[in-house]
PDB file of N, CA and C in Angstrom:
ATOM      1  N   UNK A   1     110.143  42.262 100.786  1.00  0.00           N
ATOM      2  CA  UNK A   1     110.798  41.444 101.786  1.00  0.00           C
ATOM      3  C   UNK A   1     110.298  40.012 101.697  1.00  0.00           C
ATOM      4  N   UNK A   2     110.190  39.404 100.631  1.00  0.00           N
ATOM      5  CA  UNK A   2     109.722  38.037 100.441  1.00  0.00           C
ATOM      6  C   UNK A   2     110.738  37.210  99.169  1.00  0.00           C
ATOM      7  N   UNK A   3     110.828  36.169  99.436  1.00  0.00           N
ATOM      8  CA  UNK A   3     111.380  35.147  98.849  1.00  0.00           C
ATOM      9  C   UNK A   3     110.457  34.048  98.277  1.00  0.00           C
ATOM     10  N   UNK A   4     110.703  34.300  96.621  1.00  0.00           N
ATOM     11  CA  UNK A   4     110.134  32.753  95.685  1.00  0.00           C
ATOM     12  C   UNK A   4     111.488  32.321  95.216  1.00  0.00           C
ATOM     13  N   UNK A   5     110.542  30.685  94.976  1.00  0.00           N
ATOM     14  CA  UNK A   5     111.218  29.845  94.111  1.00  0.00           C
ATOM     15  C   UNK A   5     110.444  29.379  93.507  1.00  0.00           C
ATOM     16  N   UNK A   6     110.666  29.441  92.056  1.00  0.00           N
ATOM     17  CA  UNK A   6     109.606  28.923  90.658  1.00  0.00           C
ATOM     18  C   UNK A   6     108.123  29.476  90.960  1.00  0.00           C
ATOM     19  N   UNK A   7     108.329  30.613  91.309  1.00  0.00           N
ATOM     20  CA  UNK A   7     107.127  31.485  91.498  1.00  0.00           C
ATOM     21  C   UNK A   7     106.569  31.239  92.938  1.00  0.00           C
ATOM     22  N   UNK A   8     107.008  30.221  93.781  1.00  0.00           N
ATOM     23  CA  UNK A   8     106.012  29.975  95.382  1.00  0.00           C
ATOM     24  C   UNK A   8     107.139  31.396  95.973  1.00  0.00           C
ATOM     25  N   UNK A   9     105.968  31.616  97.313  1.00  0.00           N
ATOM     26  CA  UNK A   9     106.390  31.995  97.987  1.00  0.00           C
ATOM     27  C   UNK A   9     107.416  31.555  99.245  1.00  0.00           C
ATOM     28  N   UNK A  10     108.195  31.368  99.203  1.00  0.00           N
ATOM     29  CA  UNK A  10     109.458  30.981 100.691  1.00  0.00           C
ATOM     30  C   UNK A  10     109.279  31.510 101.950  1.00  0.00           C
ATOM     31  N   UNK A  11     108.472  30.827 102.569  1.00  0.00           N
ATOM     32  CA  UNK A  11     108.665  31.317 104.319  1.00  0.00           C
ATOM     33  C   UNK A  11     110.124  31.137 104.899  1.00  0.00           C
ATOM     34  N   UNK A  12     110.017  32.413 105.304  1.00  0.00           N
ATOM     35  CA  UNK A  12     111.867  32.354 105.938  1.00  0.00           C
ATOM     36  C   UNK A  12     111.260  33.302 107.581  1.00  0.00           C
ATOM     37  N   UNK A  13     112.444  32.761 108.384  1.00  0.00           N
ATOM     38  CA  UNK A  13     112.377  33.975 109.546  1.00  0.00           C
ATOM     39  C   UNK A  13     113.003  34.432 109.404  1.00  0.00           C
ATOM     40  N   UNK A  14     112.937  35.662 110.434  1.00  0.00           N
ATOM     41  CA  UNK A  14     113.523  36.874 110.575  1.00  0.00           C
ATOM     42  C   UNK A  14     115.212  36.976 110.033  1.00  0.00           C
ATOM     43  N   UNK A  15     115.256  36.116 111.049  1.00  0.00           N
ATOM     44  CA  UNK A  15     117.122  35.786 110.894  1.00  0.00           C
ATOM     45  C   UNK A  15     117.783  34.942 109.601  1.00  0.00           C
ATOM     46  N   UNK A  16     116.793  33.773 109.292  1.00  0.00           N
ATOM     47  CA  UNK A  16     116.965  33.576 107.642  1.00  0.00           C
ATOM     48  C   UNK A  16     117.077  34.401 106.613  1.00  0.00           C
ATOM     49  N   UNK A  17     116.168  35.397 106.652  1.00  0.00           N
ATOM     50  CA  UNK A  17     115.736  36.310 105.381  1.00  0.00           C
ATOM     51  C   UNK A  17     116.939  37.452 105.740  1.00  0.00           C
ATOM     52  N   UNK A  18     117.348  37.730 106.704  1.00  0.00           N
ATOM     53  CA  UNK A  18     118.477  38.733 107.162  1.00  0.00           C
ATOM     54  C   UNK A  18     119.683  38.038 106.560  1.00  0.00           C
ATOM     55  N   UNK A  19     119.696  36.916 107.046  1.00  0.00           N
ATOM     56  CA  UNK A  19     121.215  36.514 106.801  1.00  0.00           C
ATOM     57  C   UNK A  19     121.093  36.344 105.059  1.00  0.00           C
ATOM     58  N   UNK A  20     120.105  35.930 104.532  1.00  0.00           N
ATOM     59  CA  UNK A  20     120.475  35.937 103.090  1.00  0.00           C
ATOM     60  C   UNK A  20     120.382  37.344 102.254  1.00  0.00           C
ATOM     61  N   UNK A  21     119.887  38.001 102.690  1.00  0.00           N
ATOM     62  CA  UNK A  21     119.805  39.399 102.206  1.00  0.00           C
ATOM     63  C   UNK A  21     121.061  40.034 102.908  1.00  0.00           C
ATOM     64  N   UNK A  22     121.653  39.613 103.785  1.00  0.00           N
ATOM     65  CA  UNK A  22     123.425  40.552 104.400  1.00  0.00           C
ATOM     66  C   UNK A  22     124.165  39.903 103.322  1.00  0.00           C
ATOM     67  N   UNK A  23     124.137  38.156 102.560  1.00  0.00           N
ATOM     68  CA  UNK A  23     125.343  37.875 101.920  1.00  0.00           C
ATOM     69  C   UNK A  23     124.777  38.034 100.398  1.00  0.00           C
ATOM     70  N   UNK A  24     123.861  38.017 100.135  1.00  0.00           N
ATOM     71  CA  UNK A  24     123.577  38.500  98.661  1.00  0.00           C
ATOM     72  C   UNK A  24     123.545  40.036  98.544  1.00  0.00           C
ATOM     73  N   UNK A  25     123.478  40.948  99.419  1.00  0.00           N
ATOM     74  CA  UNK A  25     124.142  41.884  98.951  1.00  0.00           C
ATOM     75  C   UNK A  25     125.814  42.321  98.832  1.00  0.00           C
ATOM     76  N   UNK A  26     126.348  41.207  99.274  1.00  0.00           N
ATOM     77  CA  UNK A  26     127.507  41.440  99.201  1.00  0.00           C
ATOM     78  C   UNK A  26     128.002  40.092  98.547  1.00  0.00           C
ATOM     79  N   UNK A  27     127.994  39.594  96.954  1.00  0.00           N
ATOM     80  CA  UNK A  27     128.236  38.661  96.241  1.00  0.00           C
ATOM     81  C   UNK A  27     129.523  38.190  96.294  1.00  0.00           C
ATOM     82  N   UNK A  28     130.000  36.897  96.652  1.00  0.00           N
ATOM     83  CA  UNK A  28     131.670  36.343  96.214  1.00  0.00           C
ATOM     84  C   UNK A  28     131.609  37.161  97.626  1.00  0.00           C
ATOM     85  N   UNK A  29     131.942  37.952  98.480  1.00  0.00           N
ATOM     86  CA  UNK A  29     132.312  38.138  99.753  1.00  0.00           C
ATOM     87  C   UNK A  29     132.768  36.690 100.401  1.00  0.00           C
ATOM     88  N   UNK A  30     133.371  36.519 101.136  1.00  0.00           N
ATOM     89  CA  UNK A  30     133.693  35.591 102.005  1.00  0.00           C
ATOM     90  C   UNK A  30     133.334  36.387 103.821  1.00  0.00           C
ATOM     91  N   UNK A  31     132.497  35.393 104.478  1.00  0.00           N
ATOM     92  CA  UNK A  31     132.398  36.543 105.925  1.00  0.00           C
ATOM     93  C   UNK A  31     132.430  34.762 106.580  1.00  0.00           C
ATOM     94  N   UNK A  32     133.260  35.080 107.907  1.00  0.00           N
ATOM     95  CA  UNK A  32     133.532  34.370 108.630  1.00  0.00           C
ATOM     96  C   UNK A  32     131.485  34.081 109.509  1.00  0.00           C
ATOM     97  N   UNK A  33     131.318  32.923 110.360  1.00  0.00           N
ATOM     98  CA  UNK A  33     130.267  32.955 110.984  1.00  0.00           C
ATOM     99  C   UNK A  33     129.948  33.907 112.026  1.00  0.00           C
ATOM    100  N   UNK A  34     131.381  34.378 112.547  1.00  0.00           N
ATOM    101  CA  UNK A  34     131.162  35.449 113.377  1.00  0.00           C
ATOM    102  C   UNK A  34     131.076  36.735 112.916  1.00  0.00           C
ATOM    103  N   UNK A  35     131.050  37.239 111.923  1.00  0.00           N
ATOM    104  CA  UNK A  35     131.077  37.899 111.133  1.00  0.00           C
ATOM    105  C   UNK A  35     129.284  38.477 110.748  1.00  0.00           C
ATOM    106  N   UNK A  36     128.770  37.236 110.006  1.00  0.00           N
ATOM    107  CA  UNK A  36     127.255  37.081 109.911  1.00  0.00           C
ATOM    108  C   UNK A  36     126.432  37.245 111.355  1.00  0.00           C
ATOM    109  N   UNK A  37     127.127  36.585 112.669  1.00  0.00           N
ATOM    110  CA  UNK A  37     126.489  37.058 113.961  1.00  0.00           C
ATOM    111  C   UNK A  37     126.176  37.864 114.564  1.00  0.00           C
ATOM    112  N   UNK A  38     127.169  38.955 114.376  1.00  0.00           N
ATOM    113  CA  UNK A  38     127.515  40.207 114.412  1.00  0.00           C
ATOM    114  C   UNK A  38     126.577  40.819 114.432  1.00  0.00           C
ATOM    115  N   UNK A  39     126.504  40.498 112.811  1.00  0.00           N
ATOM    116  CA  UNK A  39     125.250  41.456 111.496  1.00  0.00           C
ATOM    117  C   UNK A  39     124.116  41.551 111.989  1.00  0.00           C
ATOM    118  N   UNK A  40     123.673  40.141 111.901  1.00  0.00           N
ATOM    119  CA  UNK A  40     122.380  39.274 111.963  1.00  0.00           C
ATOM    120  C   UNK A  40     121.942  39.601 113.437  1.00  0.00           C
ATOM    121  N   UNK A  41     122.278  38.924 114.277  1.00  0.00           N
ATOM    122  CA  UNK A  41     121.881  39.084 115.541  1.00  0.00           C
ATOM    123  C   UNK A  41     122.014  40.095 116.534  1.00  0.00           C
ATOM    124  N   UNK A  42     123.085  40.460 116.334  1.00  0.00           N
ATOM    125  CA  UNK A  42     123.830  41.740 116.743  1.00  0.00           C
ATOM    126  C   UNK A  42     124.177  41.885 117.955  1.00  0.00           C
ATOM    127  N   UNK A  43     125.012  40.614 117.970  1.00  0.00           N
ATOM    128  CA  UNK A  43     125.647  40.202 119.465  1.00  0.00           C
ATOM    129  C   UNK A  43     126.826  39.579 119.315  1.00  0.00           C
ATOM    130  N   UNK A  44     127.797  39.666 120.128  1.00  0.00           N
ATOM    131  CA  UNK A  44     129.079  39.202 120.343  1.00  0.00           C
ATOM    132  C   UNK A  44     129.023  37.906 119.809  1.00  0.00           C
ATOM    133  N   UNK A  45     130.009  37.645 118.994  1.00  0.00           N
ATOM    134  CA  UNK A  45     130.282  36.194 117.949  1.00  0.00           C
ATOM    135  C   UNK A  45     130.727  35.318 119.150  1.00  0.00           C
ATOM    136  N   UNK A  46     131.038  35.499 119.994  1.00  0.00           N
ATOM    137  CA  UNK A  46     131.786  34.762 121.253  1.00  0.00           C
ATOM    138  C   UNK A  46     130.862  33.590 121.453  1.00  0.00           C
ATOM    139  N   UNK A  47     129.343  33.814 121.319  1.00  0.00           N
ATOM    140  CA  UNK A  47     127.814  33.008 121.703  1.00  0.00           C
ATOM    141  C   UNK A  47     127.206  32.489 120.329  1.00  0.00           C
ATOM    142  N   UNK A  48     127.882  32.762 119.190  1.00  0.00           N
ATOM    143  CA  UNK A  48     127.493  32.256 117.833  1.00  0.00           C
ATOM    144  C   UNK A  48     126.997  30.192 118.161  1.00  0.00           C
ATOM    145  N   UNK A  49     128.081  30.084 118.381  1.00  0.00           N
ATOM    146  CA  UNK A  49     127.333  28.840 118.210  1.00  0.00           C
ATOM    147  C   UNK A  49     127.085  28.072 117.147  1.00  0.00           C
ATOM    148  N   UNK A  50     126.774  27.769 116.986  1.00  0.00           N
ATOM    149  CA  UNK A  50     125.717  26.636 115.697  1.00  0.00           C
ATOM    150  C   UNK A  50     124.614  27.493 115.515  1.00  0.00           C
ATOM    151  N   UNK A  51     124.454  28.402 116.100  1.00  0.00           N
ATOM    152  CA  UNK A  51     123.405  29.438 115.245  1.00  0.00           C
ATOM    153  C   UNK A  51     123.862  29.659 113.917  1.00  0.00           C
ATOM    154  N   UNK A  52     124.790  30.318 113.349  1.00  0.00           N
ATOM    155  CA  UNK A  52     125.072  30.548 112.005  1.00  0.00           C
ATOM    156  C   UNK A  52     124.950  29.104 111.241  1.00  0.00           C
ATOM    157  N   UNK A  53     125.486  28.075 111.245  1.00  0.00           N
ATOM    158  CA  UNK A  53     125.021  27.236 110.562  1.00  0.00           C
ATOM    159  C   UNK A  53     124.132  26.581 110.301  1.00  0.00           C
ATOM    160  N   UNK A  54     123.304  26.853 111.278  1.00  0.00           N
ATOM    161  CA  UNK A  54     121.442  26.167 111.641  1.00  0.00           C
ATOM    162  C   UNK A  54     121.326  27.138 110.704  1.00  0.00           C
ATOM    163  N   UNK A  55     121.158  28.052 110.572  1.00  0.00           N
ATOM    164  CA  UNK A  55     120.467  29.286 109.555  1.00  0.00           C
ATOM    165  C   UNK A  55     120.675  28.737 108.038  1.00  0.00           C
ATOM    166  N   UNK A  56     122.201  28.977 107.766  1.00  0.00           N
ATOM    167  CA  UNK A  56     122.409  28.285 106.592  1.00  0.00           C
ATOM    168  C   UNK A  56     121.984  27.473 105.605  1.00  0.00           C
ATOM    169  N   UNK A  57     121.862  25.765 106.945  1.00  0.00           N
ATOM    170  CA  UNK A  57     121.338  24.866 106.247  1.00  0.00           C
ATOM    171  C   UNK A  57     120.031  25.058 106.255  1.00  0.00           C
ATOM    172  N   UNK A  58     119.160  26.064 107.227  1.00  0.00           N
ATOM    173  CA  UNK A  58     117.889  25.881 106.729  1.00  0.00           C
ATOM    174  C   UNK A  58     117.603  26.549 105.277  1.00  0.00           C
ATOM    175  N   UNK A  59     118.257  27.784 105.251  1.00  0.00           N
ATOM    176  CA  UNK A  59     117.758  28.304 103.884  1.00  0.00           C
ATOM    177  C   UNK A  59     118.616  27.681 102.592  1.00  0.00           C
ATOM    178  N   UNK A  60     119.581  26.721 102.876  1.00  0.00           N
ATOM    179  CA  UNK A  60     119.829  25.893 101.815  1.00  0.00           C
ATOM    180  C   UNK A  60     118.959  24.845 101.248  1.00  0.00           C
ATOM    181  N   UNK A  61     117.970  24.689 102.426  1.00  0.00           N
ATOM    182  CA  UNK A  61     116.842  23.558 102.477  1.00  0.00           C
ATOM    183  C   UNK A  61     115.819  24.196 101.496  1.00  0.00           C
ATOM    184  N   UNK A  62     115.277  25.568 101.930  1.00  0.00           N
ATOM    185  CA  UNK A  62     114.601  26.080 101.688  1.00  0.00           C
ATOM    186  C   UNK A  62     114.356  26.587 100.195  1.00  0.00           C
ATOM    187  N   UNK A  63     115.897  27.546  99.845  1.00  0.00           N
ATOM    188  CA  UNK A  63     116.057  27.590  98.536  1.00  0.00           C
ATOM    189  C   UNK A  63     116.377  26.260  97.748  1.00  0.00           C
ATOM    190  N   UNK A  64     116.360  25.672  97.657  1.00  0.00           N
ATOM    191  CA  UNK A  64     117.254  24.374  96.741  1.00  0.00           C
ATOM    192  C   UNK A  64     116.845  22.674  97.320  1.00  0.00           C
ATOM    193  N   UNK A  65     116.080  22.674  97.588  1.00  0.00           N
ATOM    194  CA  UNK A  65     115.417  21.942  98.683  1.00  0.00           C
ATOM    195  C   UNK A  65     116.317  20.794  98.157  1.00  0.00           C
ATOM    196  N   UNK A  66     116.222  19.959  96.605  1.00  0.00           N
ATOM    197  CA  UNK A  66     116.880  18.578  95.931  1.00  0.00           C
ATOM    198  C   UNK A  66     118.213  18.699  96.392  1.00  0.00           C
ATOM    199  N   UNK A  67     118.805  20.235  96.058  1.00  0.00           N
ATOM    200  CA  UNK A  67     120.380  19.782  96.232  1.00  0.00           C
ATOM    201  C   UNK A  67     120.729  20.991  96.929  1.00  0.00           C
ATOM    202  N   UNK A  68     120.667  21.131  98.419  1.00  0.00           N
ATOM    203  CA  UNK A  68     120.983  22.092  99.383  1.00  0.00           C
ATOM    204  C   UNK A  68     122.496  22.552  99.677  1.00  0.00           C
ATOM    205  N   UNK A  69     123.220  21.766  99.150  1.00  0.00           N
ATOM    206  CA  UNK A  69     124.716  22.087  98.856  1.00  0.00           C
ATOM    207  C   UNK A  69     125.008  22.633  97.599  1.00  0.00           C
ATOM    208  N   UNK A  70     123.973  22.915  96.660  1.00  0.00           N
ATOM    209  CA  UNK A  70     124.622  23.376  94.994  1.00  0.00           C
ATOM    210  C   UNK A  70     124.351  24.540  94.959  1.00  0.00           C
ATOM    211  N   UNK A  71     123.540  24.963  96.017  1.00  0.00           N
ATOM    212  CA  UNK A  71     122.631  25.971  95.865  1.00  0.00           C
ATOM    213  C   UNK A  71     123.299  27.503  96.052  1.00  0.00           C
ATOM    214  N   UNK A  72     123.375  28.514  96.567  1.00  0.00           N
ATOM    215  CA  UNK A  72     123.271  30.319  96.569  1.00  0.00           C
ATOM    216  C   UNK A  72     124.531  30.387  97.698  1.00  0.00           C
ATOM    217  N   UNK A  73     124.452  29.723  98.993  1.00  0.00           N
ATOM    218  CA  UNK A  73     125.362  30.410  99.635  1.00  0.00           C
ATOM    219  C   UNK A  73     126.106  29.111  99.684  1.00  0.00           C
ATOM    220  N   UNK A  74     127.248  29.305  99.638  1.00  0.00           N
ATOM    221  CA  UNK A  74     128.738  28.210  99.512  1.00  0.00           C
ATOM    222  C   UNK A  74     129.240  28.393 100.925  1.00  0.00           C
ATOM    223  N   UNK A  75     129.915  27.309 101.453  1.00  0.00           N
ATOM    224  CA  UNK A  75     130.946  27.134 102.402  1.00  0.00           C
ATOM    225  C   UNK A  75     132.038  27.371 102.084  1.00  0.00           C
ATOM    226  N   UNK A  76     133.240  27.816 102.354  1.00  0.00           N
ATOM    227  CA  UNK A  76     134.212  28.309 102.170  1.00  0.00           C
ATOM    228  C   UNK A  76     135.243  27.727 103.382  1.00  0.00           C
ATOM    229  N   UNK A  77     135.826  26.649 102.980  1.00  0.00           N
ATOM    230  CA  UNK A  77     136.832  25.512 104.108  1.00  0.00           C
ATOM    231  C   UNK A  77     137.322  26.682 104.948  1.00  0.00           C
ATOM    232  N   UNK A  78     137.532  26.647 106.336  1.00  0.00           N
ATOM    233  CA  UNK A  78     138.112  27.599 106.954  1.00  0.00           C
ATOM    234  C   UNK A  78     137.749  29.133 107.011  1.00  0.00           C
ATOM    235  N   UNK A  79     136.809  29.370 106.493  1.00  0.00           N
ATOM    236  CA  UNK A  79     136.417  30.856 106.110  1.00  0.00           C
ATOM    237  C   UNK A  79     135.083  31.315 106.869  1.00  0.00           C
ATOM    238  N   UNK A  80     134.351  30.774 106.319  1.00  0.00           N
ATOM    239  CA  UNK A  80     132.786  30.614 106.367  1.00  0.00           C
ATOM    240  C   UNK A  80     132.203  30.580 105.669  1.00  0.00           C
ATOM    241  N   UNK A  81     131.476  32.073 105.314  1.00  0.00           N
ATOM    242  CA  UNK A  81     130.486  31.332 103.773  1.00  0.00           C
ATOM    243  C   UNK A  81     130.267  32.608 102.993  1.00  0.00           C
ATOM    244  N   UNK A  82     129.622  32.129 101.622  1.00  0.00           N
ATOM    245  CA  UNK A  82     129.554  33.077 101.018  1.00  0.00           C
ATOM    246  C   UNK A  82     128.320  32.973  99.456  1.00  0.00           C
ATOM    247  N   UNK A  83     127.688  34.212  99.216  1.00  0.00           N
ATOM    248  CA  UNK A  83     126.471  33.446  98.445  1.00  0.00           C
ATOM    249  C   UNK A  83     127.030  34.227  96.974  1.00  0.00           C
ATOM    250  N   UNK A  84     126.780  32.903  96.219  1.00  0.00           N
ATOM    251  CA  UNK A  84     127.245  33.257  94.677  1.00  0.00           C
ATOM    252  C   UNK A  84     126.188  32.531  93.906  1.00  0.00           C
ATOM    253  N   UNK A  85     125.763  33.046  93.103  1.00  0.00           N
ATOM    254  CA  UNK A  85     124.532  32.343  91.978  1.00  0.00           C
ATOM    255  C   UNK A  85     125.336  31.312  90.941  1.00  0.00           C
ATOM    256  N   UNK A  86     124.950  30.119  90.971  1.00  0.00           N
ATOM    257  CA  UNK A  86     125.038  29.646  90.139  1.00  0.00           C
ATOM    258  C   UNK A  86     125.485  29.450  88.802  1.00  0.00           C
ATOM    259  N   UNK A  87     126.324  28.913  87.953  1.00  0.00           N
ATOM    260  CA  UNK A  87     126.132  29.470  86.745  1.00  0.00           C
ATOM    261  C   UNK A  87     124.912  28.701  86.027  1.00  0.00           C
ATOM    262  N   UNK A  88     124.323  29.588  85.448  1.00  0.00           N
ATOM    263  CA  UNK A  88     123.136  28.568  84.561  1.00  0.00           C
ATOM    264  C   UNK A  88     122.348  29.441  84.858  1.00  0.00           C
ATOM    265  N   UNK A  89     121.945  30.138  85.868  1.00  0.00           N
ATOM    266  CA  UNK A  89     121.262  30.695  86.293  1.00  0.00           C
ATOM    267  C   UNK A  89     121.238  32.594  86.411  1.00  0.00           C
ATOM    268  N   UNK A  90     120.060  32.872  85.470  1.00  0.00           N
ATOM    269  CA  UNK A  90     120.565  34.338  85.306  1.00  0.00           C
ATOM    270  C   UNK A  90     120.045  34.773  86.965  1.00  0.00           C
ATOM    271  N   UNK A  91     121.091  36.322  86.881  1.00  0.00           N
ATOM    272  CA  UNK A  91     120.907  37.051  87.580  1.00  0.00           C
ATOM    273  C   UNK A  91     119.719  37.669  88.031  1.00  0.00           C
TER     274      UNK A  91
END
């Protein structure tokens, strides 16, 4: 239950390390934010909020710190989001 990058260890919370482990097991998925709220928190999407995207950008920060938009989980216009690796980057 831990996360590196270039061998460090990644402090994530609870709800970080959840939400990236709900969309990397499910690759190219597309899940709406209420969707991930659901999952993650496990409460009515009605109270989502800017919770799902606070999460996001932190572990976009976290994984990919230089370029937090190139990085694992994608936005998806109208959709929400969804985590796909890179190409360049093995599996």
């Amino acid at each position: 239950r831990t996360v590196h990058r270039n061998g460090e260890l990644i402090s994530m919370t609870h709800r970080e390390f959840a939400t990236l482990v709900y969309l990397a097991n499910h690759p190219s998925w597309v899940f709406s934010a209420g969707q991930i709220y659901e999952e993650v928190w496990g409460g009515d999407s009605e109270n989502c909020g800017t919770a799902v995207a606070s999460v996001i950008g932190q572990i976009r920060r976290k994984l990919t710190p230089d370029m937090p938009k190139a990085g694992y989980i994608r936005t998806v216009l109208g959709s929400g989001y969804k985590f796909e690796v890179p190409q360049g980057i093995a599996e």
